[in-house]
PDB file of N, CA and C in Angstrom:
ATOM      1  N   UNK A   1     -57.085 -18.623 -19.889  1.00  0.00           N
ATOM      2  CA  UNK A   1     -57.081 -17.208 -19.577  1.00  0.00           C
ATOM      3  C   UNK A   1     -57.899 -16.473 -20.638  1.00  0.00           C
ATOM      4  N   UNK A   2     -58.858 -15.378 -20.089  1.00  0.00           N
ATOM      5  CA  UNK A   2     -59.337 -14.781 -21.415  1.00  0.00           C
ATOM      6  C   UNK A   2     -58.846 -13.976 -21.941  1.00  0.00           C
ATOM      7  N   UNK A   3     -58.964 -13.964 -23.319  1.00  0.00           N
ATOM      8  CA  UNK A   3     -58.744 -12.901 -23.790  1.00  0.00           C
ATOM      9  C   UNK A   3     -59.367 -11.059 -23.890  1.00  0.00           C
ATOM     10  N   UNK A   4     -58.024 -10.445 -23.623  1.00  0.00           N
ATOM     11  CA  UNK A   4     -58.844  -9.118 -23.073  1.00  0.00           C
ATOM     12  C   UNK A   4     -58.660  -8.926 -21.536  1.00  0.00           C
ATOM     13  N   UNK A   5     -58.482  -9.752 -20.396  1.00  0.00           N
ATOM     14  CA  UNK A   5     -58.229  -9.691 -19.288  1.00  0.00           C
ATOM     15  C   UNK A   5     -57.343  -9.151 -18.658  1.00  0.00           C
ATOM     16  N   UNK A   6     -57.177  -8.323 -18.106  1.00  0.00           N
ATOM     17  CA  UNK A   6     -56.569  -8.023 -17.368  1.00  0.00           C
ATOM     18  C   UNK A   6     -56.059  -8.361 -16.129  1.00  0.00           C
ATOM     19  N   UNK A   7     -54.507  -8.818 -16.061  1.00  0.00           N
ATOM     20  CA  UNK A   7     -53.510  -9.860 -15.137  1.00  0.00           C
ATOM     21  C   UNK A   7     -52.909  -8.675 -14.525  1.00  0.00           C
ATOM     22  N   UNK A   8     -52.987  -8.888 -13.117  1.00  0.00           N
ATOM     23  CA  UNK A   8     -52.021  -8.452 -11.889  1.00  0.00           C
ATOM     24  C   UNK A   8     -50.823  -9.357 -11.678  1.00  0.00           C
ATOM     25  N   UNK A   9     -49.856  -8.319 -11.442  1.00  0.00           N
ATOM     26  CA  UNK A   9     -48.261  -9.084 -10.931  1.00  0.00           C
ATOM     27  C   UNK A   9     -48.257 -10.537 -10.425  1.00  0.00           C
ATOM     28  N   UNK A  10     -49.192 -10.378  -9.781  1.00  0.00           N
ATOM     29  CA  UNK A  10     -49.661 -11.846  -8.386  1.00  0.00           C
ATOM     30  C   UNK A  10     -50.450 -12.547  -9.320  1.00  0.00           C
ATOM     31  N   UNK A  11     -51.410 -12.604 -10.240  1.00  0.00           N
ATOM     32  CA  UNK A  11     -52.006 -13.326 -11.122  1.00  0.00           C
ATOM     33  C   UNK A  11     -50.909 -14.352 -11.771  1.00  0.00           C
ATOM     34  N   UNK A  12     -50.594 -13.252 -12.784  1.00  0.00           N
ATOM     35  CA  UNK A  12     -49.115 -13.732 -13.567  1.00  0.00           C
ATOM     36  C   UNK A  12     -48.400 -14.856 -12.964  1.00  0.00           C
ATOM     37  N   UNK A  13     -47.947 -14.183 -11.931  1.00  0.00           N
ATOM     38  CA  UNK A  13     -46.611 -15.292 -10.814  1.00  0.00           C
ATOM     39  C   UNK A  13     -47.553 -16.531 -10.739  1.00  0.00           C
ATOM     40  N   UNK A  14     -48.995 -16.554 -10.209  1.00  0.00           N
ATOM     41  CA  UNK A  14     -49.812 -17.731  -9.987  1.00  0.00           C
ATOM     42  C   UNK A  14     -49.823 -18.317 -11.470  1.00  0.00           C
ATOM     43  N   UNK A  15     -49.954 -17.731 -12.461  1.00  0.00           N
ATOM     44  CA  UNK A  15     -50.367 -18.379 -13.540  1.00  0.00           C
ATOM     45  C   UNK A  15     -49.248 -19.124 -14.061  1.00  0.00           C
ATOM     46  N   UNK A  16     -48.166 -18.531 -14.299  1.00  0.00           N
ATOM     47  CA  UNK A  16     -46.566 -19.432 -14.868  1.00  0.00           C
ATOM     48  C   UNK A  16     -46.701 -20.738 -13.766  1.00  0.00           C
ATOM     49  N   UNK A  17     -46.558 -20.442 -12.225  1.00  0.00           N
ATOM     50  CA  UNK A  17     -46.660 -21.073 -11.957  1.00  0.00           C
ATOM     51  C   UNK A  17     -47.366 -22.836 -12.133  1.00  0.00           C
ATOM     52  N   UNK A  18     -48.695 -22.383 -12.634  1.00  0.00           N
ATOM     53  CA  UNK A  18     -49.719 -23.591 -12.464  1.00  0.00           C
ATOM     54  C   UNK A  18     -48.907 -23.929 -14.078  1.00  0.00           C
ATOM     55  N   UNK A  19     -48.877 -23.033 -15.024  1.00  0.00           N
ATOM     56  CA  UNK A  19     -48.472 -23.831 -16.376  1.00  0.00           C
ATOM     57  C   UNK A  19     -47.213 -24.370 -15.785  1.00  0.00           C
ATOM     58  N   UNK A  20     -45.981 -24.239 -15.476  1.00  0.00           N
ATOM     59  CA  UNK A  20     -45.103 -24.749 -14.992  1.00  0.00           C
ATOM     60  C   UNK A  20     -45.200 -26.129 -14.779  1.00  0.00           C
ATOM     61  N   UNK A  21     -46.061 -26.257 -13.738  1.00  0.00           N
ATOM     62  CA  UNK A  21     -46.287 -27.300 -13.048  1.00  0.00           C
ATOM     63  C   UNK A  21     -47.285 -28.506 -13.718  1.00  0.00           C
ATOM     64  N   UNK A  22     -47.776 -28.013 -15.071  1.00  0.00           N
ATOM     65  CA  UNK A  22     -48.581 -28.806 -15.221  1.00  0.00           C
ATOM     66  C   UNK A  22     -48.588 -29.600 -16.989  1.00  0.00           C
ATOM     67  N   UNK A  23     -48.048 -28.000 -17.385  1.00  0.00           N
ATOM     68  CA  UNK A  23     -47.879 -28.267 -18.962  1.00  0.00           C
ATOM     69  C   UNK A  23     -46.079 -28.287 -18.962  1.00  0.00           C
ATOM     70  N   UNK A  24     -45.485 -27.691 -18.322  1.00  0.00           N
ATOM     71  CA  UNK A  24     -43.611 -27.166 -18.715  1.00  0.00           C
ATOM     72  C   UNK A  24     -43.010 -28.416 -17.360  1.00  0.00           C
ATOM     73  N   UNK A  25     -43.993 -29.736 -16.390  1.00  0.00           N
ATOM     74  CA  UNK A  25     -43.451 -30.700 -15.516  1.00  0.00           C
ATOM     75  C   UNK A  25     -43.044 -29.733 -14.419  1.00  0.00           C
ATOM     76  N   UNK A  26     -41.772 -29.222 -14.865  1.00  0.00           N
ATOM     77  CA  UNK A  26     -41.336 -28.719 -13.661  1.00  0.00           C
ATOM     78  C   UNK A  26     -40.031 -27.208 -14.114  1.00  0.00           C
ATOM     79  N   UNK A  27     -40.213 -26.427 -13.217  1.00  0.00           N
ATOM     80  CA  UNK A  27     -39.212 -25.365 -13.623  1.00  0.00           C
ATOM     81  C   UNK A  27     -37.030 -25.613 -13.830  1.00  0.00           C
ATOM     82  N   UNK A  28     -36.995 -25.019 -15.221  1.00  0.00           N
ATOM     83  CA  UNK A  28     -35.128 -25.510 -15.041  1.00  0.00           C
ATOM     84  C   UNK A  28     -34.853 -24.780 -13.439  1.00  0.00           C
ATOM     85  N   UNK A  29     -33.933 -25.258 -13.420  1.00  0.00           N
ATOM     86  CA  UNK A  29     -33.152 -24.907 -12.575  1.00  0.00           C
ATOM     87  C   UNK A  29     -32.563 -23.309 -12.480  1.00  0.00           C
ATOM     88  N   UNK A  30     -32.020 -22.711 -11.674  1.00  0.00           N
ATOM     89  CA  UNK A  30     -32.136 -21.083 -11.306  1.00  0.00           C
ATOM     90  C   UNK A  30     -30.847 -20.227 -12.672  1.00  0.00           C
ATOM     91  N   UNK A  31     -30.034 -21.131 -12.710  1.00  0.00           N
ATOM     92  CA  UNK A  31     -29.096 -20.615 -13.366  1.00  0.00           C
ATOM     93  C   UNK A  31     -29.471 -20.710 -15.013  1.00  0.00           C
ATOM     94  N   UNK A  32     -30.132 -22.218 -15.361  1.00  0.00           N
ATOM     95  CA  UNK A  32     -30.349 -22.146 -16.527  1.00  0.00           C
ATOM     96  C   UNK A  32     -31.558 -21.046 -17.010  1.00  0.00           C
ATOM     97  N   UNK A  33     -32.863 -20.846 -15.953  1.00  0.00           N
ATOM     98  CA  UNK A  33     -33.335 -19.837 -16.311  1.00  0.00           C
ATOM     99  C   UNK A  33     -32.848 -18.265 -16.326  1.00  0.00           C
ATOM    100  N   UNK A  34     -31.581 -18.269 -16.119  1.00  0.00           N
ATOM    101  CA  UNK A  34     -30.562 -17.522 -16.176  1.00  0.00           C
ATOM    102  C   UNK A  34     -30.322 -16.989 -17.257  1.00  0.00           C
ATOM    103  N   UNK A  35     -30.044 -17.907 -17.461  1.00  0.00           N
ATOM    104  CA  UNK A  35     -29.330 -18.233 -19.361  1.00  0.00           C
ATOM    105  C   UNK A  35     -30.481 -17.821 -20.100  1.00  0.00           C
ATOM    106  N   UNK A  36     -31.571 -18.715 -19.795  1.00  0.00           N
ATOM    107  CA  UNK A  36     -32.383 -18.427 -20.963  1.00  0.00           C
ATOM    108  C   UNK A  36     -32.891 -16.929 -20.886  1.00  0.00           C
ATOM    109  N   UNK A  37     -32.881 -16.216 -19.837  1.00  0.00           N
ATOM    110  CA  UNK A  37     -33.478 -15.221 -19.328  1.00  0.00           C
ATOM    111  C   UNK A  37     -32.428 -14.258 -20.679  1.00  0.00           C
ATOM    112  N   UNK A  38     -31.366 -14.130 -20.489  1.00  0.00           N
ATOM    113  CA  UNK A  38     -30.157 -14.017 -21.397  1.00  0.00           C
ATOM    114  C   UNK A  38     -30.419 -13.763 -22.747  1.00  0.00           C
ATOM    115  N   UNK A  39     -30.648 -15.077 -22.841  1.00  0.00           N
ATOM    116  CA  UNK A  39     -30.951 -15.057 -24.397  1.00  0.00           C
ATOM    117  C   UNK A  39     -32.059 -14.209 -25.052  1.00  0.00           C
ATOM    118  N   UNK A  40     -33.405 -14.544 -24.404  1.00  0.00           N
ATOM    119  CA  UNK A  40     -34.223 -13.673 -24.285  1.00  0.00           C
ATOM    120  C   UNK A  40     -34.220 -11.908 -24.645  1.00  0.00           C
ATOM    121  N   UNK A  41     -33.646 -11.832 -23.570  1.00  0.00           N
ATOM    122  CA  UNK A  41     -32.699 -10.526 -23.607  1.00  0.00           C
ATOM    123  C   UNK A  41     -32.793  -9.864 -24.992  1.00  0.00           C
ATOM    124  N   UNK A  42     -31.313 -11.212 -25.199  1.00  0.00           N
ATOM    125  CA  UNK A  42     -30.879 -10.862 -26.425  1.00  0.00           C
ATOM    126  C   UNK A  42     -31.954 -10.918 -27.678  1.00  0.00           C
ATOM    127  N   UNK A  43     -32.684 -11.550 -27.578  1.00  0.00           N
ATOM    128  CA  UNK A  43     -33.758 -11.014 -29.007  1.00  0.00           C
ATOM    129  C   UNK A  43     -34.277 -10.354 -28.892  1.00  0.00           C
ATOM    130  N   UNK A  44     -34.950  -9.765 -27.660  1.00  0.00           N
ATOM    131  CA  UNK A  44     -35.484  -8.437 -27.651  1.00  0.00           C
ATOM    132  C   UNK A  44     -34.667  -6.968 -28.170  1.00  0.00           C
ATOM    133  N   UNK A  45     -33.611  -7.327 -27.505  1.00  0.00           N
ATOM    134  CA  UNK A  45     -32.460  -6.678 -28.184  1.00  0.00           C
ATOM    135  C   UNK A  45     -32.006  -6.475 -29.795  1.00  0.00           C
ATOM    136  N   UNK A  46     -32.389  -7.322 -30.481  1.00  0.00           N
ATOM    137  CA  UNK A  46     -31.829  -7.502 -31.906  1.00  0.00           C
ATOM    138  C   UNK A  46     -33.089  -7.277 -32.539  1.00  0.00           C
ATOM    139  N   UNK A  47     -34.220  -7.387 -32.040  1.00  0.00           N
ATOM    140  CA  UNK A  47     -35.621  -6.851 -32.560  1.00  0.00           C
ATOM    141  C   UNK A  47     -35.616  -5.671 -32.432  1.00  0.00           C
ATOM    142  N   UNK A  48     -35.096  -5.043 -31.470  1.00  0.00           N
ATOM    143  CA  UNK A  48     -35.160  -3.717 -30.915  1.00  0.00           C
ATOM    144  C   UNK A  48     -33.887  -2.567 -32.190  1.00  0.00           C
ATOM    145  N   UNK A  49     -33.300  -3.476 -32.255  1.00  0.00           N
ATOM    146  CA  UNK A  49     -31.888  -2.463 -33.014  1.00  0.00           C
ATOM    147  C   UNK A  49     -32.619  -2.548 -34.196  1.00  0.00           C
ATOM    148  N   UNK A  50     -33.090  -3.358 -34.678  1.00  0.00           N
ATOM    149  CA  UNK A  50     -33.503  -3.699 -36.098  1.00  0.00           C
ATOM    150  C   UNK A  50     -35.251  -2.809 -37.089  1.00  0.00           C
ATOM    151  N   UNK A  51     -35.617  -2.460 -35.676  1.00  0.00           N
ATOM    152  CA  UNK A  51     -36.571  -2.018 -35.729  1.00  0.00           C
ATOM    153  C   UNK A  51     -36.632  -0.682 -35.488  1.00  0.00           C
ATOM    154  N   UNK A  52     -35.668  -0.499 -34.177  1.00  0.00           N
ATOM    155  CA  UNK A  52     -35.547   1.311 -33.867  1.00  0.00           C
ATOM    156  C   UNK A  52     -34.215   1.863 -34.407  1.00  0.00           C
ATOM    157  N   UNK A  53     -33.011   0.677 -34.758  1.00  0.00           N
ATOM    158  CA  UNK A  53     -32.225   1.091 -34.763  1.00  0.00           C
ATOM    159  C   UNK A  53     -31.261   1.433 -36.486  1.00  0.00           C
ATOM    160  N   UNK A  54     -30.167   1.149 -36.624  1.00  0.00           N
ATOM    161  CA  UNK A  54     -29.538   1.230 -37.864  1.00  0.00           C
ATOM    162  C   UNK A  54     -29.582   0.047 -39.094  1.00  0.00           C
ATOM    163  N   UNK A  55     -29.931  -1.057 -37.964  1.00  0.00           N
ATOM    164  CA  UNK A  55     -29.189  -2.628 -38.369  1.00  0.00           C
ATOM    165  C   UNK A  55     -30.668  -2.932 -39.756  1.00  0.00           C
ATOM    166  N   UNK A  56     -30.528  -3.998 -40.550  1.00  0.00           N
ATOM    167  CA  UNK A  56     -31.499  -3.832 -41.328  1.00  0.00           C
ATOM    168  C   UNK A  56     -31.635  -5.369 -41.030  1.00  0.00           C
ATOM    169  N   UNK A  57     -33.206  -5.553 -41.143  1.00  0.00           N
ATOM    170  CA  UNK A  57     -33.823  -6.924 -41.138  1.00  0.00           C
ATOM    171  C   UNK A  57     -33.091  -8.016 -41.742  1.00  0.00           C
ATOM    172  N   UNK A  58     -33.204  -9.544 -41.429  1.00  0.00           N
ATOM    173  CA  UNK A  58     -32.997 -10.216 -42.085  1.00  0.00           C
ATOM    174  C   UNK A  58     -33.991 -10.999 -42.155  1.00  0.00           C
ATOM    175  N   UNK A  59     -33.906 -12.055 -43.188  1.00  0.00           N
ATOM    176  CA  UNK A  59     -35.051 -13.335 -43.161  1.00  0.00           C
ATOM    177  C   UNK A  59     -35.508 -14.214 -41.804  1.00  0.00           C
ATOM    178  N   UNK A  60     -34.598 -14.153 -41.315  1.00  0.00           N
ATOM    179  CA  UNK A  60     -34.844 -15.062 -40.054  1.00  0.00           C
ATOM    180  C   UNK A  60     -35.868 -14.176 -38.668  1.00  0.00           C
ATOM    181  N   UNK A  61     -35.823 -12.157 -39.136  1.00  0.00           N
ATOM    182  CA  UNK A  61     -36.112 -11.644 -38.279  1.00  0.00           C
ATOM    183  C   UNK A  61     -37.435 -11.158 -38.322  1.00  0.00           C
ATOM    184  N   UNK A  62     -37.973 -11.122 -39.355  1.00  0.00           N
ATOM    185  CA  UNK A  62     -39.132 -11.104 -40.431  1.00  0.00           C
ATOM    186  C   UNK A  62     -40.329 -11.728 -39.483  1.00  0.00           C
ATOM    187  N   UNK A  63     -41.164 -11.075 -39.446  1.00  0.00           N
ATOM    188  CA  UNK A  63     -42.833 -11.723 -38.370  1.00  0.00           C
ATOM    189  C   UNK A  63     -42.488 -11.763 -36.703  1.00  0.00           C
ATOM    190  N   UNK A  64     -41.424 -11.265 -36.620  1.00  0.00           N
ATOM    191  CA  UNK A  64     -40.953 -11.012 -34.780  1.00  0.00           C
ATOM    192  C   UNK A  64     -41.827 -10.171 -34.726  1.00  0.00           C
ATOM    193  N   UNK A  65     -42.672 -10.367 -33.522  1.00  0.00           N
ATOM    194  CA  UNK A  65     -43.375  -9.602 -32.664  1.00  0.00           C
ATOM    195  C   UNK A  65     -42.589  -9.024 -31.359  1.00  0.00           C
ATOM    196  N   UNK A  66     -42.315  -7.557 -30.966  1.00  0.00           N
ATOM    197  CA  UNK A  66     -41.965  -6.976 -30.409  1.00  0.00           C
ATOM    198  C   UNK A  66     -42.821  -7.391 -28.782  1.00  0.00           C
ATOM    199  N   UNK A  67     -43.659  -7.201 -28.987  1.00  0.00           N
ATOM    200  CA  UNK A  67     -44.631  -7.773 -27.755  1.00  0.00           C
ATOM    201  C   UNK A  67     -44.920  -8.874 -27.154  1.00  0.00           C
ATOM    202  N   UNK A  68     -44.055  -9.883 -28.546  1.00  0.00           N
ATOM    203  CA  UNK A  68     -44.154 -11.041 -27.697  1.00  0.00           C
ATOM    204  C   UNK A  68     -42.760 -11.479 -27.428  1.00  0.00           C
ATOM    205  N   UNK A  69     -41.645 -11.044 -27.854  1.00  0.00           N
ATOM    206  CA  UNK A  69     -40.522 -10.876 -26.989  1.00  0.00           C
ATOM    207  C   UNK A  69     -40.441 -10.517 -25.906  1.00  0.00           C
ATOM    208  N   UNK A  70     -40.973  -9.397 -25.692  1.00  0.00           N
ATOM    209  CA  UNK A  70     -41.190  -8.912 -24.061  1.00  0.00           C
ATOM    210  C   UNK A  70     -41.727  -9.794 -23.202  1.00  0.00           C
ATOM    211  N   UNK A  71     -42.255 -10.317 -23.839  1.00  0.00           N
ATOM    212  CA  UNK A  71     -43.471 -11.566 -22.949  1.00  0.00           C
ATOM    213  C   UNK A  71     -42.370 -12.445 -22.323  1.00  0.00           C
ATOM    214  N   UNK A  72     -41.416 -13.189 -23.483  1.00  0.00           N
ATOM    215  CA  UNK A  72     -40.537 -14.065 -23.004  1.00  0.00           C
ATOM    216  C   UNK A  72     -39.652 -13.533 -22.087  1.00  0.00           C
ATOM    217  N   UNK A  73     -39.269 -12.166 -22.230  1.00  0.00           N
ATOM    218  CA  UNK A  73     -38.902 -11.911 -21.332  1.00  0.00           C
ATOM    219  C   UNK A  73     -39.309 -11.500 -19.889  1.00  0.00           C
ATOM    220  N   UNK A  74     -40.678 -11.186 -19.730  1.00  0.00           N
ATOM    221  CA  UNK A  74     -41.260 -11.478 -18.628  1.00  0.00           C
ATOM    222  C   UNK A  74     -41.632 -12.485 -17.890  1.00  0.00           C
ATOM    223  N   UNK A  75     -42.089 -13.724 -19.071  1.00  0.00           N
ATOM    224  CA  UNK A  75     -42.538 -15.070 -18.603  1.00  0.00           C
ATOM    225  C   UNK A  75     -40.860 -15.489 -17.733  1.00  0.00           C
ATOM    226  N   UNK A  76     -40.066 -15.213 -18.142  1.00  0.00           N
ATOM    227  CA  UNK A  76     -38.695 -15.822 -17.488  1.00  0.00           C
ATOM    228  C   UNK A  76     -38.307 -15.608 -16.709  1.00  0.00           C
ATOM    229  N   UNK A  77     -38.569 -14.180 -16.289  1.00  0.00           N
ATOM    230  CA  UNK A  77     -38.616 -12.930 -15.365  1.00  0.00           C
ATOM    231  C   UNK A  77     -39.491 -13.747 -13.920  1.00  0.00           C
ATOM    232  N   UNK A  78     -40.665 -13.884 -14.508  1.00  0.00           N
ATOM    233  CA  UNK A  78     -41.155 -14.712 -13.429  1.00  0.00           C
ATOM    234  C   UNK A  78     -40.892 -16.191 -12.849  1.00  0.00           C
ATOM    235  N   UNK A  79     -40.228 -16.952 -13.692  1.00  0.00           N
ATOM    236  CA  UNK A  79     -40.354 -17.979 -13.101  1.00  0.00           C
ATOM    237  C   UNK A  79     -39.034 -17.973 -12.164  1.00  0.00           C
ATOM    238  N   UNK A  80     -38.063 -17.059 -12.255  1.00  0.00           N
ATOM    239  CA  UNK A  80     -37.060 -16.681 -11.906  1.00  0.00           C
ATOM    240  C   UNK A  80     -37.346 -16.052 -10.293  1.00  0.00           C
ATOM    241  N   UNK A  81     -38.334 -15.196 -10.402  1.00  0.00           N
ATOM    242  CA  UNK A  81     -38.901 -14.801  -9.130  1.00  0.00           C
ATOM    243  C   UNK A  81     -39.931 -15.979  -8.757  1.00  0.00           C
ATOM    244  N   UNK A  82     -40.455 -16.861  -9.274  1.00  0.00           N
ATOM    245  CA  UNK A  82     -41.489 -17.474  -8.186  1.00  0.00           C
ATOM    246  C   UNK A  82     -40.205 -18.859  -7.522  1.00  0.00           C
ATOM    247  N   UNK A  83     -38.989 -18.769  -8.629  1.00  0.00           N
ATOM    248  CA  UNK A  83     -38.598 -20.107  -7.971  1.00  0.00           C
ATOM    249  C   UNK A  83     -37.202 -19.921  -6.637  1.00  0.00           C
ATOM    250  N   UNK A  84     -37.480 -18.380  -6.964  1.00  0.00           N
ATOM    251  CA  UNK A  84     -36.805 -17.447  -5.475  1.00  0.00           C
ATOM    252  C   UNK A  84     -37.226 -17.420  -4.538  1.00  0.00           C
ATOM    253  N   UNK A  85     -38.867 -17.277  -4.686  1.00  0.00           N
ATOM    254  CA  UNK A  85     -39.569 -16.672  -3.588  1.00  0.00           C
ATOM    255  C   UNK A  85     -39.693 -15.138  -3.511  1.00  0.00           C
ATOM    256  N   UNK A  86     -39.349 -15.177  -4.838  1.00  0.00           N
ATOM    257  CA  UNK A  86     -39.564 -13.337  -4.898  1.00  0.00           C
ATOM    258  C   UNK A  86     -40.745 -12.749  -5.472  1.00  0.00           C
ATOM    259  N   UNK A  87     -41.359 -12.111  -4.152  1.00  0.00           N
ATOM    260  CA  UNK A  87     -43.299 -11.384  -4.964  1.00  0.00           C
ATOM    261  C   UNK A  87     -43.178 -10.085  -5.372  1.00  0.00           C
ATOM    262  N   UNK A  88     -42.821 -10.366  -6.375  1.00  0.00           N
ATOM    263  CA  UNK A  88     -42.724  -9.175  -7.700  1.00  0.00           C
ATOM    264  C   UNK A  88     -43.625  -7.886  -7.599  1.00  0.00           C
ATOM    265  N   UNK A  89     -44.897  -8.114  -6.922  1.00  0.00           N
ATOM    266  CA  UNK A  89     -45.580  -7.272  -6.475  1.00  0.00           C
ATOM    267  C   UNK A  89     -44.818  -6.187  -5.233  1.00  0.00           C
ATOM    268  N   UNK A  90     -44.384  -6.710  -4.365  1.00  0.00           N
ATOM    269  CA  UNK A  90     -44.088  -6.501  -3.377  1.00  0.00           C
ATOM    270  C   UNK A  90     -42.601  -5.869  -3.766  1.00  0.00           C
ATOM    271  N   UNK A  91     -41.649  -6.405  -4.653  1.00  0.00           N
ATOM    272  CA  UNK A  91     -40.764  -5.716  -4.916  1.00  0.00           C
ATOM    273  C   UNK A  91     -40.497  -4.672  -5.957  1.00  0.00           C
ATOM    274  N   UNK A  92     -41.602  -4.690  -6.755  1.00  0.00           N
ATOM    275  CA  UNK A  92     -41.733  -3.191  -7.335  1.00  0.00           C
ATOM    276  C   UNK A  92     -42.095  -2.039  -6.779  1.00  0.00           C
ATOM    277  N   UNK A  93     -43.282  -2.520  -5.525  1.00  0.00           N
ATOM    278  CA  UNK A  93     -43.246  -1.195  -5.010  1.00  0.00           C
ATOM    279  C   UNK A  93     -42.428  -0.983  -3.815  1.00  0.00           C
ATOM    280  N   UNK A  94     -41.328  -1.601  -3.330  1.00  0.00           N
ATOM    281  CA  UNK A  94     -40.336  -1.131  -2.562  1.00  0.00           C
ATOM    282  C   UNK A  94     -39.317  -0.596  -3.536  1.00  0.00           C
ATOM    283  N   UNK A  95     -39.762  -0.906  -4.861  1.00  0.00           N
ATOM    284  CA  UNK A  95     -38.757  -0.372  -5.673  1.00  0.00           C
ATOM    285  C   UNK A  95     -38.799   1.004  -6.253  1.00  0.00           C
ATOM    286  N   UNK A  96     -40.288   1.635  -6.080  1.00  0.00           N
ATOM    287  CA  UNK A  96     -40.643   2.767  -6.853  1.00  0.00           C
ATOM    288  C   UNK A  96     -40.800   3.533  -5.514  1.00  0.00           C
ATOM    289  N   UNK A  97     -41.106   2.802  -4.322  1.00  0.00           N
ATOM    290  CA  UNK A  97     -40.321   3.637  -2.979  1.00  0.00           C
ATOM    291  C   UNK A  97     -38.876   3.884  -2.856  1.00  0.00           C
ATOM    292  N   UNK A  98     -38.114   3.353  -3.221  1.00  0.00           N
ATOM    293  CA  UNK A  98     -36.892   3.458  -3.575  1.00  0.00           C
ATOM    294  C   UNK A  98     -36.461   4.723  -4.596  1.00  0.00           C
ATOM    295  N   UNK A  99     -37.067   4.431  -5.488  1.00  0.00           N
ATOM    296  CA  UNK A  99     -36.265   5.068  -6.426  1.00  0.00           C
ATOM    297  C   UNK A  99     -37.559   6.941  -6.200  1.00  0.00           C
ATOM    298  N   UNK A 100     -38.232   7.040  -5.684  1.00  0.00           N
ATOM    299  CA  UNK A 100     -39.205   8.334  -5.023  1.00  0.00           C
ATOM    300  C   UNK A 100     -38.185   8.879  -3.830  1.00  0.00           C
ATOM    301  N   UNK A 101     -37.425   8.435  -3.432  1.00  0.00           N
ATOM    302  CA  UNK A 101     -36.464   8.665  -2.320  1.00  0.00           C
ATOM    303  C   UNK A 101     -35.438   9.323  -2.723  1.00  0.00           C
ATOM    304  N   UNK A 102     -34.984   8.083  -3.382  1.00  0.00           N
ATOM    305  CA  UNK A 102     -33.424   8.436  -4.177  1.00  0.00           C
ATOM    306  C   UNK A 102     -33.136   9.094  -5.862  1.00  0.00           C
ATOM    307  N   UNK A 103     -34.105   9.412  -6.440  1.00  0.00           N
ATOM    308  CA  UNK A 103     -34.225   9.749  -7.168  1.00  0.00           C
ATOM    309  C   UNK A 103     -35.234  10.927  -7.804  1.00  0.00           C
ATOM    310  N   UNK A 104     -35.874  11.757  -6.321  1.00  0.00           N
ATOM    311  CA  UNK A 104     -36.925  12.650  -6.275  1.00  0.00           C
ATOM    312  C   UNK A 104     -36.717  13.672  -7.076  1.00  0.00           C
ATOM    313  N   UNK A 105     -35.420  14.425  -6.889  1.00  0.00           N
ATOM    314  CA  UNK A 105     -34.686  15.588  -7.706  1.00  0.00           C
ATOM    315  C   UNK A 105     -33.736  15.235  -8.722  1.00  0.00           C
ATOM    316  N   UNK A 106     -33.444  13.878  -8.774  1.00  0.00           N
ATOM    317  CA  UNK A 106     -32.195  13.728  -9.694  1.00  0.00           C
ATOM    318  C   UNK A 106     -32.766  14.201 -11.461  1.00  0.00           C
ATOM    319  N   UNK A 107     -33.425  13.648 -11.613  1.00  0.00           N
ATOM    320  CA  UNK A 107     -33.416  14.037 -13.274  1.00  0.00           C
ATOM    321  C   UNK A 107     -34.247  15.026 -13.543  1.00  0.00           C
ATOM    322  N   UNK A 108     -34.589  15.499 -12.655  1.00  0.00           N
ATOM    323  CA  UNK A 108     -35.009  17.068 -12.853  1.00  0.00           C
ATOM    324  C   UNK A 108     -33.868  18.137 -12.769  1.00  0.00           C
ATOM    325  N   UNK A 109     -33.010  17.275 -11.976  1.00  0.00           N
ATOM    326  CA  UNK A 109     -31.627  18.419 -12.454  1.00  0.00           C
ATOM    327  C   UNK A 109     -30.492  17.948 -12.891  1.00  0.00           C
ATOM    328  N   UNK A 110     -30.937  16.996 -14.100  1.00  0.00           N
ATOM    329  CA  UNK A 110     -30.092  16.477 -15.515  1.00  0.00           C
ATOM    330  C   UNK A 110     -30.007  16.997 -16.401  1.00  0.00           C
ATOM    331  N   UNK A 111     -29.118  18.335 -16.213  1.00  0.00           N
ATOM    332  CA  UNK A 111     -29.097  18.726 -17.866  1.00  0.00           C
ATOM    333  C   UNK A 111     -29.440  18.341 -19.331  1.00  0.00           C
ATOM    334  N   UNK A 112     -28.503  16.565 -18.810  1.00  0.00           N
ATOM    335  CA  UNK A 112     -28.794  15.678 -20.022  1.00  0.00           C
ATOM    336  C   UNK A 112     -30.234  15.832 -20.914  1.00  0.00           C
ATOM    337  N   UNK A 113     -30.992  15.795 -19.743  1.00  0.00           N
ATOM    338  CA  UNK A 113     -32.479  15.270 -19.883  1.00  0.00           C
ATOM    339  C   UNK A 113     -33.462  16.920 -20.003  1.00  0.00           C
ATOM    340  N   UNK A 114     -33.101  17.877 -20.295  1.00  0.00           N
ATOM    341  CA  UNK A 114     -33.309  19.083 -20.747  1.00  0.00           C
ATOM    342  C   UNK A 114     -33.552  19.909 -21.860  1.00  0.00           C
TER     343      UNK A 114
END
């Protein structure tokens, strides 16, 4: 892949895919990418508190890249949807049709958010 390129939803899904299949054998199973999806999560999470939040660094947390946490959590994201059958493309924008529907006036009349 080059560097500098720019990847579409459908790229991506094709691309895990072929590494999947070629360098990673074959994808875990739905639940364990579950888990790992999870875990994932969770370091983005503990990068995230540590960085935006109160908690203070430790040695072990030291050279985390914020961006490439996200990654893992996307790379997982996908293999999760390609080994569904779910085109991520296709369900974001039923999703931002969704939420243009159901959510047209809502946080415009959120105090909260004022």
């Amino acid at each position: 892949m080059e560097k500098g390129k720019e990847i579409t939803i459908s790229e991506a899904q094709e691309l895990v895919d072929h590494w999947i299949k070629t360098v990673g054998v074959r994808y875990f199973n739905e639940l364990t990418n579950m888990a790992i999806l999870t875990e994932e999560v969770g370091e983005l999470a503990r990068l995230m508190a540590r960085t935006y939040g109160e908690q203070s660094f430790k040695e072990s947390d030291k050279g985390k890249d914020l961006g490439d946490e996200m990654a893992d959590v996307l790379w997982v994201l996908i293999c999760l949807a390609n080994q569904t059958g779910v085109d991520l493309t296709e369900a974001l924008r039923k999703n931002f049709e969704k939420k243009n529907i159901r959510d047209v006036d809502r946080h415009k009349n959120n105090e909260k958010l004022k």
